[in-house]
Protein backbone atom coordinates (compact mmCIF):
# COMPACT_ATOMS: atom_id res chain seq x y z
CA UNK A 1 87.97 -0.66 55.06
CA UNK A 2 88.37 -2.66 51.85
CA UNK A 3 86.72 -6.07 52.16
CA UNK A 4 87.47 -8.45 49.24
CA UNK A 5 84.31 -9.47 47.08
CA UNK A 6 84.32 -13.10 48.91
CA UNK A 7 84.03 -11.63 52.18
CA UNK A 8 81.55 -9.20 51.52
CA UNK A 9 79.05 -12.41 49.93
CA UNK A 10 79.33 -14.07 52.93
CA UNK A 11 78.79 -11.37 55.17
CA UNK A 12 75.31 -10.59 52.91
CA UNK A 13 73.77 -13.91 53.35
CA UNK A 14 74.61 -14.02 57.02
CA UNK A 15 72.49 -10.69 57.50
CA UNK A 16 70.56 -11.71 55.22
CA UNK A 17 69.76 -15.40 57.01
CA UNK A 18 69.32 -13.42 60.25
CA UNK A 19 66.08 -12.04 59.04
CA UNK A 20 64.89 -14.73 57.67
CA UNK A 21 65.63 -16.88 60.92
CA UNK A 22 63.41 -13.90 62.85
CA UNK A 23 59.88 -14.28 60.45
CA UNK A 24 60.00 -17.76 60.80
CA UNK A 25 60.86 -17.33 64.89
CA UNK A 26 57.58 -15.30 64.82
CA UNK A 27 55.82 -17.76 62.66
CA UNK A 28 56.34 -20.34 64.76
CA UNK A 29 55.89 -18.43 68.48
CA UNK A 30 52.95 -16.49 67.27
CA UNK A 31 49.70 -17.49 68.68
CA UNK A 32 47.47 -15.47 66.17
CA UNK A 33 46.49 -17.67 62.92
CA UNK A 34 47.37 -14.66 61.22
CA UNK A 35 51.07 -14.78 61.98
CA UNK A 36 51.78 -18.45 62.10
CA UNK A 37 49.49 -19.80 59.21
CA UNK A 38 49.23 -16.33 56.62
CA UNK A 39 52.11 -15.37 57.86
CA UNK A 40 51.33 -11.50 57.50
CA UNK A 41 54.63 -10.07 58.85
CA UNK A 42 57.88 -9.12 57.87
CA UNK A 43 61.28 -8.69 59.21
CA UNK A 44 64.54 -6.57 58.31
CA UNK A 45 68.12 -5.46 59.70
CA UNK A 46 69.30 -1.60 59.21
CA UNK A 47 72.00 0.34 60.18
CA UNK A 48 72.56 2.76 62.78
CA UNK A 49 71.16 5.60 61.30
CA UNK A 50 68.39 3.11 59.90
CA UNK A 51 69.28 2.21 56.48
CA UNK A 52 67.91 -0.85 55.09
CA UNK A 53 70.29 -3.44 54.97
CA UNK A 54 68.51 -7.31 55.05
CA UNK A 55 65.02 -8.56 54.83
CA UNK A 56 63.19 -11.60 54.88
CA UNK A 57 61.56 -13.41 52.02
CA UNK A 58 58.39 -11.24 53.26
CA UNK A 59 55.80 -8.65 52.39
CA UNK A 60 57.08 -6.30 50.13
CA UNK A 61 54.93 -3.54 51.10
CA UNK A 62 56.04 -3.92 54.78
CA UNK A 63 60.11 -3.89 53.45
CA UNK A 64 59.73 -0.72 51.85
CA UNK A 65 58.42 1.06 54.60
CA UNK A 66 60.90 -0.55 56.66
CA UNK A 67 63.68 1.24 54.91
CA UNK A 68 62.12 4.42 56.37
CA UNK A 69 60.83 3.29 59.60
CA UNK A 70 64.46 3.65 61.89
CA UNK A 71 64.76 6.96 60.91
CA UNK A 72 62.06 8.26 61.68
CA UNK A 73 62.05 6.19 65.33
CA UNK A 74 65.43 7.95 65.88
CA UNK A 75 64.35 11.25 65.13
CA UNK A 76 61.83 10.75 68.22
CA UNK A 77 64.03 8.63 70.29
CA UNK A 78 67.73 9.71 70.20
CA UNK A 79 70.39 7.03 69.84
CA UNK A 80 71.76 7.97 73.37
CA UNK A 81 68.71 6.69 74.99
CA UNK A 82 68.94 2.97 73.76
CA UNK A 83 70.66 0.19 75.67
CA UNK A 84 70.84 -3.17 75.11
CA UNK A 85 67.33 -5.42 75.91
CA UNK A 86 65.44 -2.21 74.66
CA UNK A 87 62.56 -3.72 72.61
CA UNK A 88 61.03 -0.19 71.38
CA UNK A 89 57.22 -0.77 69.61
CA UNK A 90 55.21 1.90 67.33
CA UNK A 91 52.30 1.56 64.50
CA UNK A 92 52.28 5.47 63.95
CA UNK A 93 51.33 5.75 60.27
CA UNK A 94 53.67 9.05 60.52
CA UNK A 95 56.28 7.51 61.44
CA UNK A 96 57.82 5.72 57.98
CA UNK A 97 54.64 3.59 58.81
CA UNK A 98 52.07 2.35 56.72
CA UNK A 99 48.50 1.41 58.73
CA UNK A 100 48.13 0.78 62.55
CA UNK A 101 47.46 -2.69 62.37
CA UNK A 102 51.17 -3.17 61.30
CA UNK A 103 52.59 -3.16 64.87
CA UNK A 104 56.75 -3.01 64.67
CA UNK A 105 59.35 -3.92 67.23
CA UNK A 106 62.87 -2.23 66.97
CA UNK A 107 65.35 -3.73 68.91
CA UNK A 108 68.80 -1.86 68.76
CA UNK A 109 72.10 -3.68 68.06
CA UNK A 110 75.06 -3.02 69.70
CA UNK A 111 78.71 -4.56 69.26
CA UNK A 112 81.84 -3.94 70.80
CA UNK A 113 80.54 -1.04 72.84
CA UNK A 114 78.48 0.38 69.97
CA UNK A 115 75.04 0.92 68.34
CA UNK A 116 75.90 -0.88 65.01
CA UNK A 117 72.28 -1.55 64.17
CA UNK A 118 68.83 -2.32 64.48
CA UNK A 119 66.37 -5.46 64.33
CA UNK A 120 62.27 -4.98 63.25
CA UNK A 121 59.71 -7.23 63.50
CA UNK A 122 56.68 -5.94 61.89
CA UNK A 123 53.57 -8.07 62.55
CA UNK A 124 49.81 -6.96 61.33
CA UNK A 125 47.89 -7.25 64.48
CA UNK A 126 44.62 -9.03 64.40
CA UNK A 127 42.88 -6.29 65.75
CA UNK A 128 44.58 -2.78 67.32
CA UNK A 129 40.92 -1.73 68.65
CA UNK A 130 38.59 0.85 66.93
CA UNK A 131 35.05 0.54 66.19
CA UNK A 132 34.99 -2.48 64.52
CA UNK A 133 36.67 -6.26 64.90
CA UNK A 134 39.55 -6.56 63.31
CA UNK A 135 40.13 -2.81 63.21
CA UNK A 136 39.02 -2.09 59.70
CA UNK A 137 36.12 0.64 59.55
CA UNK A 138 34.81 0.90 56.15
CA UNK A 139 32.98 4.07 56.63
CA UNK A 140 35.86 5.75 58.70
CA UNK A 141 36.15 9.77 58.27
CA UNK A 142 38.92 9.82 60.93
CA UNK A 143 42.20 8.36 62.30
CA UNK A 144 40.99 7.50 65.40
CA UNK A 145 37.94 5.66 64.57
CA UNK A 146 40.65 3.19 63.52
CA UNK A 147 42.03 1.52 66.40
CA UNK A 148 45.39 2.67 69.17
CA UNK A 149 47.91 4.91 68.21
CA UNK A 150 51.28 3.76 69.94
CA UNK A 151 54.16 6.29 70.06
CA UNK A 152 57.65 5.02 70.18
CA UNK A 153 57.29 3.11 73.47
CA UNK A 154 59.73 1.05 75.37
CA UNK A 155 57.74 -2.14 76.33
CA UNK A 156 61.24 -4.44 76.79
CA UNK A 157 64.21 -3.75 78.47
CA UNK A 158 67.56 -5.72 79.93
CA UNK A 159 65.31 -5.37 83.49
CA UNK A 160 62.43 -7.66 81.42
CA UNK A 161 58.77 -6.33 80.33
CA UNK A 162 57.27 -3.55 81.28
CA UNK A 163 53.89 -4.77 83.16
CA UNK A 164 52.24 -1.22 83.07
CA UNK A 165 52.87 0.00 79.23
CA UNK A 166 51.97 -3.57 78.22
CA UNK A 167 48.91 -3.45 80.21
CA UNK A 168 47.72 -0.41 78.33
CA UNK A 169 47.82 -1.40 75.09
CA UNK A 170 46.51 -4.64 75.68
CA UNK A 171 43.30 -2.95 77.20
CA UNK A 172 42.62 -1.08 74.11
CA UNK A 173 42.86 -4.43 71.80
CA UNK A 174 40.11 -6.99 71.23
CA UNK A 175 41.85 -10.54 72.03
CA UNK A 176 44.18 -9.28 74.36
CA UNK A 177 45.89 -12.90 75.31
CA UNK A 178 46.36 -13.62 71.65
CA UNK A 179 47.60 -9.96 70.98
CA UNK A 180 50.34 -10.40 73.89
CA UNK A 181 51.52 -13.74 72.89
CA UNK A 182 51.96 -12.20 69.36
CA UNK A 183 53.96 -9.19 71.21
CA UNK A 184 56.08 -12.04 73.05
CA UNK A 185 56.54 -13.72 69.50
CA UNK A 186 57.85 -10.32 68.05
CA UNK A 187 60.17 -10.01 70.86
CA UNK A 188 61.99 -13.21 70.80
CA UNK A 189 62.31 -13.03 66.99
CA UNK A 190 64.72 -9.42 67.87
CA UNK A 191 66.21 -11.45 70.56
CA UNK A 192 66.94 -14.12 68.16
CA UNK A 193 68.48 -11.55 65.63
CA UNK A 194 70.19 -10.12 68.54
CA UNK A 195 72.54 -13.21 69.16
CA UNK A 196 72.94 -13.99 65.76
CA UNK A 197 74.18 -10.34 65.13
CA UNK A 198 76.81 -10.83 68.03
CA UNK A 199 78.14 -13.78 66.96
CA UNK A 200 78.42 -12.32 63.38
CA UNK A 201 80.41 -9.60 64.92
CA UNK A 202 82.66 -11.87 67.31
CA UNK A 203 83.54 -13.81 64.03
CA UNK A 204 84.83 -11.06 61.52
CA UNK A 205 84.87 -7.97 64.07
CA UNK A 206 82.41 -5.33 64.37
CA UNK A 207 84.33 -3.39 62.34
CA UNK A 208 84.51 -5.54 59.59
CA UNK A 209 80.50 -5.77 59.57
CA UNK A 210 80.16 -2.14 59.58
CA UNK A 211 82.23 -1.92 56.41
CA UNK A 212 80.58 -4.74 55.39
CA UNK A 213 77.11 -3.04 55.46
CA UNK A 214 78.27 0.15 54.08
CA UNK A 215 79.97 -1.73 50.80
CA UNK A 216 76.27 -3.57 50.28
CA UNK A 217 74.70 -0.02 49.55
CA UNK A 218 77.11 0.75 47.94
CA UNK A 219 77.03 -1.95 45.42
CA UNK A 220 73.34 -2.00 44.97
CA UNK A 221 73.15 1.60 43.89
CA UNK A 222 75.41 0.91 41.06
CA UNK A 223 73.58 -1.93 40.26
CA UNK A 224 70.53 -0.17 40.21
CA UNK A 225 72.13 2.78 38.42
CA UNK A 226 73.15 0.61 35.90
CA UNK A 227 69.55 -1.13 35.38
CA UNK A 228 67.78 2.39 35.27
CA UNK A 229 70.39 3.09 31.97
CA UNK A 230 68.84 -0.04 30.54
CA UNK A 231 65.32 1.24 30.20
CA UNK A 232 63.80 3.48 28.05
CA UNK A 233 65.27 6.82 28.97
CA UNK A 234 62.69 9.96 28.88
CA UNK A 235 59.15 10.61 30.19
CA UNK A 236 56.62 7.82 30.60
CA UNK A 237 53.40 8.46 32.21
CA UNK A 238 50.68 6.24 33.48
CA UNK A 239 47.34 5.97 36.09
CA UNK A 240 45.24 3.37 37.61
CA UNK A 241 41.44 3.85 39.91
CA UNK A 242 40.50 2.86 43.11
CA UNK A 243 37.26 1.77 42.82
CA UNK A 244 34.74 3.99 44.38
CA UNK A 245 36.56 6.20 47.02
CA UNK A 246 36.66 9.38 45.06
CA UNK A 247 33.75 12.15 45.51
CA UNK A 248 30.69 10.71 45.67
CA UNK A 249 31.54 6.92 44.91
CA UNK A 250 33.52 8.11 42.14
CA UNK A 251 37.09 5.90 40.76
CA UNK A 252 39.98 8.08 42.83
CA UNK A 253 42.77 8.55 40.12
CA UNK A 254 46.81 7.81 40.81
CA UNK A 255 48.44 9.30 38.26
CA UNK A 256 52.45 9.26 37.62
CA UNK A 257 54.96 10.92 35.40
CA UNK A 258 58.64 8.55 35.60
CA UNK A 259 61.41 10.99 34.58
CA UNK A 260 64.68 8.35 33.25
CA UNK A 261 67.43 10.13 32.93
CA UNK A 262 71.28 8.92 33.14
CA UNK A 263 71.11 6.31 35.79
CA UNK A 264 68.18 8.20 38.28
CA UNK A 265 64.16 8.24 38.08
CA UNK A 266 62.17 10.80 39.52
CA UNK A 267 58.46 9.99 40.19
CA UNK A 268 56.24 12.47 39.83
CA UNK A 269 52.12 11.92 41.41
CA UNK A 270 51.00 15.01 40.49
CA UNK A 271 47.43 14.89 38.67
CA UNK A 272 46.54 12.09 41.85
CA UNK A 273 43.42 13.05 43.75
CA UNK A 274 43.39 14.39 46.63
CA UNK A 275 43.15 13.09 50.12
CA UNK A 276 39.40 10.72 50.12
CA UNK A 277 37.50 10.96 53.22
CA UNK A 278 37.38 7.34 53.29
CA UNK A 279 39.78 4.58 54.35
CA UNK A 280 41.97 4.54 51.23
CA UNK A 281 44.32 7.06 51.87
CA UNK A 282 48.36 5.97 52.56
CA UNK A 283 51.52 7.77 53.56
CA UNK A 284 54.53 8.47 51.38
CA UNK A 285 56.02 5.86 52.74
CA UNK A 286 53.76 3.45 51.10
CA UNK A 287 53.78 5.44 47.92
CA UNK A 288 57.77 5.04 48.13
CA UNK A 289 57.14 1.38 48.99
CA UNK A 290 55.18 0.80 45.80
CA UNK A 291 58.10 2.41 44.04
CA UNK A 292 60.62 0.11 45.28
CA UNK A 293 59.18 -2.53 44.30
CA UNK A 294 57.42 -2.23 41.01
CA UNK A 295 61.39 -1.05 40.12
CA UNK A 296 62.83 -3.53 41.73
CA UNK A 297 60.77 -5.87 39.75
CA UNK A 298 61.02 -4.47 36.19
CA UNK A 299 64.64 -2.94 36.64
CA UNK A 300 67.36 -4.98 38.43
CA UNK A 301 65.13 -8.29 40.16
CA UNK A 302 68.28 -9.96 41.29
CA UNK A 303 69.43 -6.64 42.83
CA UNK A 304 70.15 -7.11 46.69
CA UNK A 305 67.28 -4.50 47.78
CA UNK A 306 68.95 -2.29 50.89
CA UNK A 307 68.68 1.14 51.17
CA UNK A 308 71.91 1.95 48.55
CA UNK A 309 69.38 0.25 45.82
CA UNK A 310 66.96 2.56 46.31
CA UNK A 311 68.88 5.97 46.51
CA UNK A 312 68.65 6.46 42.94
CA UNK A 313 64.90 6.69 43.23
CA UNK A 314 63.02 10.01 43.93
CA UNK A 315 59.58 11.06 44.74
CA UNK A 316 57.29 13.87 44.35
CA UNK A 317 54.15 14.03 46.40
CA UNK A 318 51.70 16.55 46.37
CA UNK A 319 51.03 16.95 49.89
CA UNK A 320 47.37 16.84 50.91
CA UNK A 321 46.39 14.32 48.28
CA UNK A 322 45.91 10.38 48.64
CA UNK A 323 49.35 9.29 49.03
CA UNK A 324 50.42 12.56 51.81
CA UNK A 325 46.76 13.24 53.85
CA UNK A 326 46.37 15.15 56.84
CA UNK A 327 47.18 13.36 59.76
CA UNK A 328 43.77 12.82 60.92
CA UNK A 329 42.81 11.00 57.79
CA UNK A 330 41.44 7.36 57.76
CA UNK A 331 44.10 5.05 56.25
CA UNK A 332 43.94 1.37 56.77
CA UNK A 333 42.90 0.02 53.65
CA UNK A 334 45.50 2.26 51.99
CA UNK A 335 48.21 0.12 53.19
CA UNK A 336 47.99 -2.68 50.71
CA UNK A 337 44.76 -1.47 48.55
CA UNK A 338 45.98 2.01 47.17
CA UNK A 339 49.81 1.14 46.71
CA UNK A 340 48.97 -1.87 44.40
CA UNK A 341 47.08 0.97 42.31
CA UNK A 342 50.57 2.95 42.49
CA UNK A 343 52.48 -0.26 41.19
CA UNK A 344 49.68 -0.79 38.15
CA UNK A 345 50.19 3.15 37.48
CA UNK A 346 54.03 2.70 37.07
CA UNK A 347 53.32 -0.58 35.58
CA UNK A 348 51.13 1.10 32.53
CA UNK A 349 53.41 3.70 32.23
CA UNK A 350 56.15 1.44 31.02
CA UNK A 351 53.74 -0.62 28.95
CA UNK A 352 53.91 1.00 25.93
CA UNK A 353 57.44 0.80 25.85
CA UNK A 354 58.94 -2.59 27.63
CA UNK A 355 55.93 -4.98 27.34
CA UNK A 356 57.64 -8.34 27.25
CA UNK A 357 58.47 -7.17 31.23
CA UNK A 358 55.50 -6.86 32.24
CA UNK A 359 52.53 -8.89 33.67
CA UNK A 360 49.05 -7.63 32.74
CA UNK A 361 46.48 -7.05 35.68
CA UNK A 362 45.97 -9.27 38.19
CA UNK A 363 44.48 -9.38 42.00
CA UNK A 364 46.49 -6.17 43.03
CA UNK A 365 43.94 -5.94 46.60
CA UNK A 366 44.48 -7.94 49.64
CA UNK A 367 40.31 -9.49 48.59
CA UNK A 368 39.92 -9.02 52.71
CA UNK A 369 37.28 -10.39 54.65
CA UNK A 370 37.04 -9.92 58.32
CA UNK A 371 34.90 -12.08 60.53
CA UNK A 372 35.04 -11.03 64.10
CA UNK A 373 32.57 -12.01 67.52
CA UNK A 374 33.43 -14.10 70.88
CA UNK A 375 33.25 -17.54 71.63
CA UNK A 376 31.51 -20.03 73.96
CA UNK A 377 33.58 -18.40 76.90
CA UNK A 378 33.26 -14.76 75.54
CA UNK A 379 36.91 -14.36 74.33
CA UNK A 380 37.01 -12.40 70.99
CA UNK A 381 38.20 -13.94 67.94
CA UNK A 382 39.04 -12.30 64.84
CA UNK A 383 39.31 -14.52 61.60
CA UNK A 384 41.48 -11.64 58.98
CA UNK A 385 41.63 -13.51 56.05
CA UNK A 386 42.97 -12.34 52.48
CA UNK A 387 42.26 -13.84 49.13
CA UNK A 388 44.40 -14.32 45.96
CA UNK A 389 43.26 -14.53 42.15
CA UNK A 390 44.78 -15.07 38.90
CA UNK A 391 47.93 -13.46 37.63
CA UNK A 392 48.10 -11.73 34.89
CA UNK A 393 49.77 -13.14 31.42
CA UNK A 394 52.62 -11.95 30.22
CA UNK A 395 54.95 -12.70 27.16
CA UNK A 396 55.61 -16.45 26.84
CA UNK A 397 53.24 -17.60 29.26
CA UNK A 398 49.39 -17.39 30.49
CA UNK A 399 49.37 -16.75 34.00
CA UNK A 400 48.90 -18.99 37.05
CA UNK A 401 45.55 -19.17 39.19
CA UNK A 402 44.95 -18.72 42.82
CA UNK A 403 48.01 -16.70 43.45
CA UNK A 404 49.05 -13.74 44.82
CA UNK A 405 50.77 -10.39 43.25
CA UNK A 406 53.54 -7.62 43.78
CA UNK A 407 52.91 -6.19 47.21
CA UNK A 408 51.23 -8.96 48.90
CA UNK A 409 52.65 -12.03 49.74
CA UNK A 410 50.93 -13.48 52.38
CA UNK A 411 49.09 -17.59 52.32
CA UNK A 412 45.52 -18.39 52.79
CA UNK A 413 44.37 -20.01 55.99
CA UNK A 414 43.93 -23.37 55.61
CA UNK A 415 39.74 -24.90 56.34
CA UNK A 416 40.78 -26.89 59.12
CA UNK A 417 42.78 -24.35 61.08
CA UNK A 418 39.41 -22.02 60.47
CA UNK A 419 36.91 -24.38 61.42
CA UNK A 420 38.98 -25.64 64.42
CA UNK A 421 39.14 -22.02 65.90
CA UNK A 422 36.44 -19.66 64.64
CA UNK A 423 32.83 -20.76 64.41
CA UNK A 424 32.80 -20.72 60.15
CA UNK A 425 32.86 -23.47 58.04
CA UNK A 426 33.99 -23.43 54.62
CA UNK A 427 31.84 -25.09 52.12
CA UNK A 428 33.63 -24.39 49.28
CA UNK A 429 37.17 -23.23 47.97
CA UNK A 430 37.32 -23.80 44.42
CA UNK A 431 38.69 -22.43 40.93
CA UNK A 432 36.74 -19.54 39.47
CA UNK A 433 36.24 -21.13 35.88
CA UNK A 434 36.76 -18.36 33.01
CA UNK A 435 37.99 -15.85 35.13
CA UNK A 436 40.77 -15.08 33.26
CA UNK A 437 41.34 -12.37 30.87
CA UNK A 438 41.36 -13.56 26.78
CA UNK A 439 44.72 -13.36 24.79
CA UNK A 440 46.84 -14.71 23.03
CA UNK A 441 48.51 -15.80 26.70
CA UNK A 442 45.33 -15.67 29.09
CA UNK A 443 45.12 -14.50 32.23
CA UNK A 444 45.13 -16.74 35.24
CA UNK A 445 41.69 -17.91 37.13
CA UNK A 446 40.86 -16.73 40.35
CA UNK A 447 39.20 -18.70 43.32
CA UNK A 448 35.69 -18.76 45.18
CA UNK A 449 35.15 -19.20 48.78
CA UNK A 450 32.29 -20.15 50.82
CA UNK A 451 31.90 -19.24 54.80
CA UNK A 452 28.62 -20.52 56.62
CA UNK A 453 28.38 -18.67 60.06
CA UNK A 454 27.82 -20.76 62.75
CA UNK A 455 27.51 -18.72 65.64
CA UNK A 456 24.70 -16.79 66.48
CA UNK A 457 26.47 -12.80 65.17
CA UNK A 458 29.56 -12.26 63.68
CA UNK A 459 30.87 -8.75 62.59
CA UNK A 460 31.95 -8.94 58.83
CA UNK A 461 34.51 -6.15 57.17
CA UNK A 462 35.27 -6.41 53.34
CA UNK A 463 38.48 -4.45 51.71
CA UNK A 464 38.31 -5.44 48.44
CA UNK A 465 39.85 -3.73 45.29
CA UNK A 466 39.50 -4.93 41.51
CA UNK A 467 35.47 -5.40 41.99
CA UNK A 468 34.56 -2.57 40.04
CA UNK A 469 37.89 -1.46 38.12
CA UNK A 470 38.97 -5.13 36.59
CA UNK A 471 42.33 -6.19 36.13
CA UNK A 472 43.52 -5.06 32.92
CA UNK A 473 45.02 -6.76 29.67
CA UNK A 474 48.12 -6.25 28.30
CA UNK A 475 49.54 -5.66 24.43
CA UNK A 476 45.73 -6.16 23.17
CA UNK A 477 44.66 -8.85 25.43
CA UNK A 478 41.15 -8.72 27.90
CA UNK A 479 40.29 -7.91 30.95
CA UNK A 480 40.18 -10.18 33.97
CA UNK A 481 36.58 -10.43 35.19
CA UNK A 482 36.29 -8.27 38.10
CA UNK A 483 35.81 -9.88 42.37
CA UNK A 484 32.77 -10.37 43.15
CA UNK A 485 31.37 -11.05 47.48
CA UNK A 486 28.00 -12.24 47.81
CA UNK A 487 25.60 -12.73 50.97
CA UNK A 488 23.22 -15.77 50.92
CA UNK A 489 20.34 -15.78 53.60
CA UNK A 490 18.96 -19.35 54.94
CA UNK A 491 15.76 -17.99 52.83
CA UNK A 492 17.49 -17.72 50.01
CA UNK A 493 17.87 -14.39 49.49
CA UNK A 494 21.26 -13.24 47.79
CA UNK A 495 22.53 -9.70 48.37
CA UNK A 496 26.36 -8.67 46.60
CA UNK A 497 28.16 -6.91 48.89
CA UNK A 498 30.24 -3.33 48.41
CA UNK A 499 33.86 -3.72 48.40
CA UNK A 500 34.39 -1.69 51.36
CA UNK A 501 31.92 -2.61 53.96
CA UNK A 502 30.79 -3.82 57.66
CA UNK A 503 27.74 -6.26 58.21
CA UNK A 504 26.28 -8.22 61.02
CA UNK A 505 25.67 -11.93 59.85
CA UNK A 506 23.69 -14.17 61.46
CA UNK A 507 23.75 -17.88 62.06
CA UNK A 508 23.09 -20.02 59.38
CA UNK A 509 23.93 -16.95 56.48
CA UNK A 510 26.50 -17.49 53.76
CA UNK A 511 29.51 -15.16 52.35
CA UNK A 512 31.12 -16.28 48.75
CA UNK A 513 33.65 -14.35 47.23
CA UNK A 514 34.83 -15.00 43.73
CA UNK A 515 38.14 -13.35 43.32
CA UNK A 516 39.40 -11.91 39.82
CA UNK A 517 40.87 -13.32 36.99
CA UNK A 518 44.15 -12.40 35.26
CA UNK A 519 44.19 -9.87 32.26
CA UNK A 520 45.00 -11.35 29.20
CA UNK A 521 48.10 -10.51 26.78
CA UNK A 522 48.41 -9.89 23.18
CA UNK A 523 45.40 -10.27 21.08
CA UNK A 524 43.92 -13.39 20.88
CA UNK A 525 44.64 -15.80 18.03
CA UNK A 526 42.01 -16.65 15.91
């Protein structure tokens, strides 16, 4: 079907306006602070046969492993078993997935008669079990030390919920009331994309949509085609270091070779170490995720990003290392630690060549803390809060402070909703003064944070990158000074903590983190 170009426009920002509508349906139905005030979720329309196709304003970690998640769901669950009302959920990392916090609900999308697509919700869970609250287990040497593993399971259907699924994974969860209203929320954002869909298709004809989502891949591989013929064509090679998760405490490298040739770029992660036993490990389709983007980014940002954009884009894994474990690896921290380290590889491979592109270093981590215990009535509560710093400069401009970077995109929680529902107060939240990297355009400051306990334990997870390994200057400028997360005991005693660690705090003891700085760019004058 040809569809003329006015058409087609309005037929993207209706798809496009449906996922938006469903994050901020789960924003405001969610019950977790999480979802409603950081709002760490994400939500996307595919195709039948699960090609990307719309996505929300999100997390661009989650939309890039969104593009992969469908398939893989239908190569488990065959399109002849969905009806409408299925609301499917899975977290498998295996399964185009990324960590098992990041719960997803698929909701398939039928018109006229036929499965024409697919809604997902993808919300990070407060806590999915495992040994520790908030599911994060710094010294994990296993997958299952890291919380429930849910298989494709149908937990909605046209009959209503399913009591006895539901019940199941609630029982493995800490928070279970919170986790199920945040379930519900999920749901009625699909339901919500559900009607808009039908009304879409009762408008122009399902037909019409069809063709309609077909054309948009279409278009944005050309477009990205076309962008990829703009860039330096040949080899350009480039790594970045996790901190201290190689072999003994060593930096783990990620190392990439980018092959541009005639419209295409293969990425090549050979030289990257090979699977940690720790926590840091991801799945291709992070990797891929991380690919997306930083292209997406540099190449072609007003691209529409669907799953034609990215066809032009190829990977090679080695399997067994970091970015492809074994199955029974650890992998949580992975999610959004180790795939900003892939971006900041592809990112230095190009700098060399396109430097007035680029940003220099900046907080590429998620800078997680994790407070977890039970309240006055015994309930758990799990406060999962992520930290921003200062971007790095680039050409033309020093970069801004107490922001956020590339793959993460989620806000802070505000004091008062803290104080009003976890038993922390925060002291402090202010700029971290000289943070920022030196240069002729410096790099932006980061923050510092102060939590005084206030119960009598709390559980305390860190998953922090850039402490050790700063953020790195660009085109001669400096380095961003490095996070730092302190302890401070009512005796006075200060301790700094690792990046990758869990505590028991006490009442009355003190956590700061200062978050990095921006690198610098271009030497600085003078």
């Amino acid at each position: 079907m040809s569809l003329d170009p006015f058409r087609l426009e309005v037929l993207r920002h209706a798809l496009s306006g449906i996922a938006e509508e469903m994050s901020h349906v789960v924003m405001r139905a969610a019950r977790s602070p999480l979802l409603r005030e950081a709002g760490d979720l994400s939500s996307a329309l595919t195709d039948a046969a699960g090609g990307l196709v719309a996505q929300g304003r999100d997390i661009p970690v989650h939309l890039g492993v969104m593009a992969f998640t469908v398939g893989a769901f239908l190569a488990r669950v065959p399109a002849e078993r969905l009806r409408p009302g299925d609301v499917w959920f899975t977290n498998l990392p295996e399964l185009g997935g990324n960590h098992l916090p990041d719960v997803k609900a698929i909701r398939p999308l039928f018109a006229e008669g036929r499965l024409l697509a697919f809604a997902v919700s993808l919300a990070h869970w407060a806590d999915i079990g495992g040994a520790w609250p908030g599911s994060y287990v710094a010294e994990a040497r296993e997958a299952l030390q890291e919380g429930l593993r849910i298989p494709p399971l149908r937990l909605f259907s046209a009959e209503g919920p399913d009591r006895e699924k539901i019940a199941l994974v609630l029982a493995n969860t800490r928070g279970p009331e919170e986790r199920e209203g945040d379930m519900l929320a999920q749901v009625a954002a699909t339901r919500a994309a559900e009607a808009r869909f039908a009304a879409l298709c009762a408008e122009h004809g399902a037909a019409t949509v069809e063709a309609a989502m077909a054309a948009l891949h279409d278009r944005s591989e050309a477009a990205m085609r076309e962008a990829l013929a703009g860039l330096p064509q040949g080899v350009h090679e480039g790594e970045d270091w996790l901190d201290d998760d190689g072999p003994g405490g060593a930096p783990a490298r990620i190392h990439v070779r980018i092959a541009l040739e005639g419209g295409e770029a293969l990425f090549d992660f050979a030289g990257t170490d090979a699977a940690l036993a720790g926590p840091l490990n991801t799945t291709p389709s992070v990797a891929a995720a991380a690919v997306y983007y930083a292209m997406k980014a540099i190449a072609g940002p007003e691209i529409p990003p669907n799953a034609g954009c990215y066809r032009p884009l190829r990977l090679a894994i080695p399997p067994g290392s970091l970015l492809d474990p074994p199955p029974e690896k650890p992998l949580v921290g992975g999610n959004h630690e180790t795939s900003q380290r892939v971006v900041d590889a592809i990112f230095r491979a190009f700098a060399p060549s396109i430097p007035e592109r680029l940003s220099a270093g900046g907080p590429t981590t998620s800078g997680l803390l994790i407070f977890g215990g039970r309240d006055a009535a015994g309930a758990w509560k799990t406060l999962y809060e992520p930290h921003g710093g200062g971007e790095g400069a680039r050409s033309g401009r020093h970069g801004a402070a107490a922001t956020r970077v590339h793959l993460t995109n989620t806000n802070n929680t505000p004091a008062e909703v803290i104080e009003a529902e976890f038993p922390v107060r925060i002291e402090r939240m202010a700029l971290r003064r000289g943070s920022g990297g030196e240069g002729r355009w410096r790099g932006g400051e980061g923050v510092v944070r102060d939590y005084r306990v206030l119960a009598e334990e709390l559980s305390l997870t860190t998953m922090v990158e850039r402490r050790l390994v700063p953020p790195w200057g660009l085109a001669g400028g400096q380095a961003g000074a490095p996070f730092r997360i302190e302890l401070h005991r009512p005796d006075g005693t200060v301790e700094e903590l690792r990046g990758k660690e869990n505590r028991r705090l006490r009442r009355g003891d003190l956590v700061r983190i200062m978050t990095s700085g921006g690198g610098g760019y271009g030497p600085a004058e003078g």
